[in-house]
Each structure stands twice: as C-alpha cells, then as structure tokens.
C-alpha atoms as a PDB file:
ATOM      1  CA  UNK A   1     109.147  91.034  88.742  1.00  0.00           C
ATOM      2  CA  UNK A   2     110.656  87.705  89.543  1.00  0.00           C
ATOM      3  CA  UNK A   3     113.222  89.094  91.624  1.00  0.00           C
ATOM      4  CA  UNK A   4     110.733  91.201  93.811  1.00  0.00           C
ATOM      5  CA  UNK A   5     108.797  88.606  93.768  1.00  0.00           C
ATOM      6  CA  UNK A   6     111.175  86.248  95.520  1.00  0.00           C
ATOM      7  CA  UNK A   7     112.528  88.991  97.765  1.00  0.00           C
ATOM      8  CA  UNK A   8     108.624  89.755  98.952  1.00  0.00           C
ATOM      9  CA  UNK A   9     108.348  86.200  99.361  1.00  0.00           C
ATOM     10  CA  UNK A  10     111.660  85.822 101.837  1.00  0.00           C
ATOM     11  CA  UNK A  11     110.575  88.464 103.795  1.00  0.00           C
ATOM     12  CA  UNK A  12     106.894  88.076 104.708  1.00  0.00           C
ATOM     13  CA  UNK A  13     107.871  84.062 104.727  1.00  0.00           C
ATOM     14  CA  UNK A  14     110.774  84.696 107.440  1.00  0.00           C
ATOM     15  CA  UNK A  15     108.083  85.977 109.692  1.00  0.00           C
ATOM     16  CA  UNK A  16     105.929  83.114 109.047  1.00  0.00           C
ATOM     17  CA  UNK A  17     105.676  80.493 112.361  1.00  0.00           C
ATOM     18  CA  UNK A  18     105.229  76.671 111.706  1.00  0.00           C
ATOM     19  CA  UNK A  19     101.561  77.054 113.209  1.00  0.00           C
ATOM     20  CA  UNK A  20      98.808  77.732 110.892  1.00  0.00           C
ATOM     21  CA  UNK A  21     101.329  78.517 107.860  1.00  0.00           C
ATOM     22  CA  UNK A  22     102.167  74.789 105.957  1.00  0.00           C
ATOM     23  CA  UNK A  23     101.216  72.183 104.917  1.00  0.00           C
ATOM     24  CA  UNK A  24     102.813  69.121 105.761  1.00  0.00           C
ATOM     25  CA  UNK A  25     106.344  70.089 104.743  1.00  0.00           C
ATOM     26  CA  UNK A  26     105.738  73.159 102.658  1.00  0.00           C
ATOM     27  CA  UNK A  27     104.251  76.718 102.533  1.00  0.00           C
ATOM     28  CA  UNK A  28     101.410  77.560 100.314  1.00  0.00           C
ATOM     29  CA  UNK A  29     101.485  80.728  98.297  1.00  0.00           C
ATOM     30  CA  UNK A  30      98.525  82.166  96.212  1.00  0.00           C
ATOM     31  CA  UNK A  31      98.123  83.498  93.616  1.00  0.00           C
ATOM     32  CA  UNK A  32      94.759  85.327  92.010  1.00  0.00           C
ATOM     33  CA  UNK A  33      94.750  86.495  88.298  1.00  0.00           C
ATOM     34  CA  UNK A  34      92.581  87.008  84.779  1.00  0.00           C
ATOM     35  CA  UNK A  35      94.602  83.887  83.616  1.00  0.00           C
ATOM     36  CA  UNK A  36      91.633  82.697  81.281  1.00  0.00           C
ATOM     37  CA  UNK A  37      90.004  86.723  80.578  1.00  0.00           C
ATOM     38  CA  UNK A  38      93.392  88.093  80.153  1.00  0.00           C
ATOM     39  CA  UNK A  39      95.662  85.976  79.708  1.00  0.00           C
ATOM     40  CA  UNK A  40      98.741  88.381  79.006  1.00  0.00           C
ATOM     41  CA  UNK A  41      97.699  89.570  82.772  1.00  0.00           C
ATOM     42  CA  UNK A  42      97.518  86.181  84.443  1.00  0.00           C
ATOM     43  CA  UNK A  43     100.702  85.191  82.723  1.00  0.00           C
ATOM     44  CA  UNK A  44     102.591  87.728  83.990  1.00  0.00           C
ATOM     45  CA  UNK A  45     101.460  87.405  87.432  1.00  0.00           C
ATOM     46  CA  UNK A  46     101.663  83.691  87.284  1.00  0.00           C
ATOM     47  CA  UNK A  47     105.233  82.965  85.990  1.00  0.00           C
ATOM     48  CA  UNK A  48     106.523  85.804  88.010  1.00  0.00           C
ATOM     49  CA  UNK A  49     105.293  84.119  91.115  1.00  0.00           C
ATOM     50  CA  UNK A  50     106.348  80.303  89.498  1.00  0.00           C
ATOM     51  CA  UNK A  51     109.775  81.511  88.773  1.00  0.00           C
ATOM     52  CA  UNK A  52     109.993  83.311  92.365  1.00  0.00           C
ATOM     53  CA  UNK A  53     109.019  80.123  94.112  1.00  0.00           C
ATOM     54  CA  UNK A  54     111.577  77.984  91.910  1.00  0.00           C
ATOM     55  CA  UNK A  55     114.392  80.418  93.155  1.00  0.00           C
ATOM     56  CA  UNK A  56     113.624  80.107  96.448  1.00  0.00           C
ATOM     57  CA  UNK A  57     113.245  76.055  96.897  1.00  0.00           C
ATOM     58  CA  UNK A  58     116.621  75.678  94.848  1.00  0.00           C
ATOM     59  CA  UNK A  59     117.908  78.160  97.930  1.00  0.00           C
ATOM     60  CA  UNK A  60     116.677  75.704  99.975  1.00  0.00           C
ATOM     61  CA  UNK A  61     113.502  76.930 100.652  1.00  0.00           C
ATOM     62  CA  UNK A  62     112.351  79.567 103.722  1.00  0.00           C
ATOM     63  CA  UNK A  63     112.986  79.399 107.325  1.00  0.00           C
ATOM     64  CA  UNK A  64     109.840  78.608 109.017  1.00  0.00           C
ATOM     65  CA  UNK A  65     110.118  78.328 112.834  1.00  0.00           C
ATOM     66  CA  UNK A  66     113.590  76.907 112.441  1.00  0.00           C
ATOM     67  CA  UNK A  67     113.184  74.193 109.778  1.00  0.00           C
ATOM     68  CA  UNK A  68     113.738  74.806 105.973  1.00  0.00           C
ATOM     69  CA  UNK A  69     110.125  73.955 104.295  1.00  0.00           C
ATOM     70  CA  UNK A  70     109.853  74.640 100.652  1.00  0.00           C
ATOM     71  CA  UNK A  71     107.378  76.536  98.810  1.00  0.00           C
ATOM     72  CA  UNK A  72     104.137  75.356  97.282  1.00  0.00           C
ATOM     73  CA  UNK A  73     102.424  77.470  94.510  1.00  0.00           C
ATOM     74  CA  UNK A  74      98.696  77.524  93.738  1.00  0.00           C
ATOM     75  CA  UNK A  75      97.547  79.463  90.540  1.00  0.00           C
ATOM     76  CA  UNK A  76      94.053  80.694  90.291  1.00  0.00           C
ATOM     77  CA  UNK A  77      91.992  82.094  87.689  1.00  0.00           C
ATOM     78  CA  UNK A  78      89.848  85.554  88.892  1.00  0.00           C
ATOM     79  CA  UNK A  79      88.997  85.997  85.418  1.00  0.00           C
ATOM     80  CA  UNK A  80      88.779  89.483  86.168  1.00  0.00           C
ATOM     81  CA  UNK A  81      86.051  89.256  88.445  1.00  0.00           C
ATOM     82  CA  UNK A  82      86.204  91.271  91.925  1.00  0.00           C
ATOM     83  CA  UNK A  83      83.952  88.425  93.376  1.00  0.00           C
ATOM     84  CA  UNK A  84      85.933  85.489  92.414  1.00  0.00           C
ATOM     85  CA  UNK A  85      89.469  87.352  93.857  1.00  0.00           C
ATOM     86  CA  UNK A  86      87.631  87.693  97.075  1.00  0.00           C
ATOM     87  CA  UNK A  87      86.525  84.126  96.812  1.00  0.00           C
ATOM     88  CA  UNK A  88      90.148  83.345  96.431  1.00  0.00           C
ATOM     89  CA  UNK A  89      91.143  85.385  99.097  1.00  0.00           C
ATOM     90  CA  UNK A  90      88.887  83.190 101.363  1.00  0.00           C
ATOM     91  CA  UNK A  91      90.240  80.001 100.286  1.00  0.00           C
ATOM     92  CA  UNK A  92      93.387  80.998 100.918  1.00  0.00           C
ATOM     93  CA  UNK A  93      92.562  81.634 104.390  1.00  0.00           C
ATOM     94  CA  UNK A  94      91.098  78.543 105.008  1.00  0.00           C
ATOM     95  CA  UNK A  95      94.294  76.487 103.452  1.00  0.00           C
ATOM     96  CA  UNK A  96      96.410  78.561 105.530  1.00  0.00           C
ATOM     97  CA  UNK A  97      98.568  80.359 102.601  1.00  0.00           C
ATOM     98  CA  UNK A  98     101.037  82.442 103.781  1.00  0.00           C
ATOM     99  CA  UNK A  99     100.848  84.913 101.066  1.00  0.00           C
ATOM    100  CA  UNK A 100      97.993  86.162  98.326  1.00  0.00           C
ATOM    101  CA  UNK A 101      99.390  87.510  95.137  1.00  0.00           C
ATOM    102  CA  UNK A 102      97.245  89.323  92.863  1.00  0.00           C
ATOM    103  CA  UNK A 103      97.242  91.634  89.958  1.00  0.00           C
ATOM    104  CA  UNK A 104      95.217  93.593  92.020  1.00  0.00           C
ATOM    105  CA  UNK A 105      91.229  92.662  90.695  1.00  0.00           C
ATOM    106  CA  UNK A 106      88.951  92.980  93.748  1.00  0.00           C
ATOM    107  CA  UNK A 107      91.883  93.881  95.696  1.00  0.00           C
ATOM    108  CA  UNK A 108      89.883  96.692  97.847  1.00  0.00           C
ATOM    109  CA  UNK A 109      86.839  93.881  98.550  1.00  0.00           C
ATOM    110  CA  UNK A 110      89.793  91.097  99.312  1.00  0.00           C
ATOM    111  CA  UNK A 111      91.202  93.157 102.425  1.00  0.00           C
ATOM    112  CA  UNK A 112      87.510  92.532 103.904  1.00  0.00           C
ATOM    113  CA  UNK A 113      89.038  88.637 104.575  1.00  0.00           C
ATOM    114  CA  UNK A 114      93.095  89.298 104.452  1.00  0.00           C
ATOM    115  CA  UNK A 115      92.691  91.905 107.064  1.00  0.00           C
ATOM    116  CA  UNK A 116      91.131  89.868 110.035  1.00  0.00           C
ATOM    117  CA  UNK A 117      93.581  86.555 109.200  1.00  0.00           C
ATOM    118  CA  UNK A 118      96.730  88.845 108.700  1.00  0.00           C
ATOM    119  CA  UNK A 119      97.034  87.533 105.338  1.00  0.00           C
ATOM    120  CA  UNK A 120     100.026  89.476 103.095  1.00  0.00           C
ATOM    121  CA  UNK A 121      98.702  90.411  99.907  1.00  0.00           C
ATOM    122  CA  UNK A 122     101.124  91.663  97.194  1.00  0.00           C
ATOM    123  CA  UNK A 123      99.466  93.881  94.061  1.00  0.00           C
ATOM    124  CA  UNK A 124     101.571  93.167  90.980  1.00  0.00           C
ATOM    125  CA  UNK A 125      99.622  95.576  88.496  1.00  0.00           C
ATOM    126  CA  UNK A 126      95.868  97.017  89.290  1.00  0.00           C
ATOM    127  CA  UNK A 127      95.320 100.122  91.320  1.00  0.00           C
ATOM    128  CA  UNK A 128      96.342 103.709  92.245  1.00  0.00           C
ATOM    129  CA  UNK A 129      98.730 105.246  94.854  1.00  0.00           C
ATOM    130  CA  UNK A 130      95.965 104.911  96.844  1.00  0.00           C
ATOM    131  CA  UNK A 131      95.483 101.529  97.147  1.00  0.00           C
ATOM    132  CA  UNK A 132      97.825 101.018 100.231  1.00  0.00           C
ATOM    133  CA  UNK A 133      97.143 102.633 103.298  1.00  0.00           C
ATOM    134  CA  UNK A 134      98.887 101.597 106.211  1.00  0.00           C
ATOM    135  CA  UNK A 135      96.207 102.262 108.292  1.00  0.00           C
ATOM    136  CA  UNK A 136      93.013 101.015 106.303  1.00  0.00           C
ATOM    137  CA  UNK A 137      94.497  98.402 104.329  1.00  0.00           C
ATOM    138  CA  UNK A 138      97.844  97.011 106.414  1.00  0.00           C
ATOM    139  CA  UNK A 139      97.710  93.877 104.965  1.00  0.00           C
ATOM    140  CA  UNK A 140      97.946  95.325 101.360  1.00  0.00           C
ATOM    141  CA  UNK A 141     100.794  95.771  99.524  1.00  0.00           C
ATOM    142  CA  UNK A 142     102.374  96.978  96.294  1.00  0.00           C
ATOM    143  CA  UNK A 143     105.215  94.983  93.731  1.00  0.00           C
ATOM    144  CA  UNK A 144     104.940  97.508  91.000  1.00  0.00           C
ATOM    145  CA  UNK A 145     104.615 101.508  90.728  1.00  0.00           C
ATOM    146  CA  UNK A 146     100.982 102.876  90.803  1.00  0.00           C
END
C-alpha cells in the first residue's frame, strides 16, 4: 500500500501547478476513512497515506511548478457515512488538496464535487470493477484490486 501510495502521490503531484494546489510551502493531501466506525479500515488507509507522505518529504518532497514543496497530510474520519465522505470531498476542494484518498465510502456521491474541480481521488478498498469509468468517473481511481 505504502509504496503505491507514494508512487500515486508522485505522479498526480508532478502534474500539480503552484496555483490553486499549496499552501504556503506545502501540498495538502486528503484523506477520508471509518477511522472511529472501523477503525481496522481507517488505519489502514491512514498510515498507508502517513507513511507515503513521510517517504516522499525525506525525497525532498514533489516538484510543483519548479520548486520542491513538501507534503501536508490531513486525516479525516467518514465514519462510514457516504454523506460525511462527500462532505470531505468538498472541503478538500475548498482547501485546495491536491489529492482525496479514500477507502472508497461515498465514493460514487464524492465524484459529484471531485469531478467539476479535477480533484484525483484514489480508492484504497470499497467498490467493484465498476467503480472507475474513464468516461463517467475520470477523476476516480483505484490503489487496490476490485
């Protein structure tokens, strides 16, 4: 996981342009899981992304329009709830994250606001083969096997 993690990370972050994508120095990445309603789940998720994040700032952090910024995690809890991981989703948005992680709980619902702010999302666990669809859900995609 970690090492998909930080590879996922790399790439979608390479892409990333200094406008609209940090934060004073550093890039926001988010992450939405059942930390407190599963917590087995949320851990997972959570310290994947945490020990992703930590291999990349030791690197030196990510190229962002030409500078080196490091990487600034945010952990939240969906507690399992499809409304809360859209909620999520939003506030992402609105901090400018560059990625959403999730374990995949509302995933579906959360393309309704990743979609239109061309917001990565990466599914770590939750959901069939179905789930990504280049051309319904582009923004959408998988870290694990359906």
């Amino acid at each position: 996981m970690r090492r998909a993690t930080a590879m996922a990370l790399a790439v979608v972050l390479a892409g990333c342009s200094s406008a609209g994508k940090t934060r004073g120095d550093s890039v926001l990445v988010v992450v939405s899981a059942p930390v407190s309603s599963q917590p087995w789940i949320g851990e997972f998720v959570s310290r994947g992304a945490e020990l992703a994040v930590d291999e990349l700032n030791k690197a030196g952090g990510v190229d962002v329009g030409g500078s080196r910024r490091q990487l600034r995690l945010r952990v939240l809890d969906n507690a399992g709830s499809p409304e809360t991981a859209v909620a999520h989703a939003r506030a992402a948005v609105a901090d400018k994250a560059a990625l959403l992680i999730t374990d995949g709980t509302g995933a579906v619902a959360v393309v309704g606001v990743s979609e239109p702010a061309a917001l990565p999302v990466f599914v770590t666990l939750e959901g069939g083969a179905g789930l990504i669809d280049p051309e319904r859900r582009c923004s959408v995609f998988r870290m694990a096997p359906a």
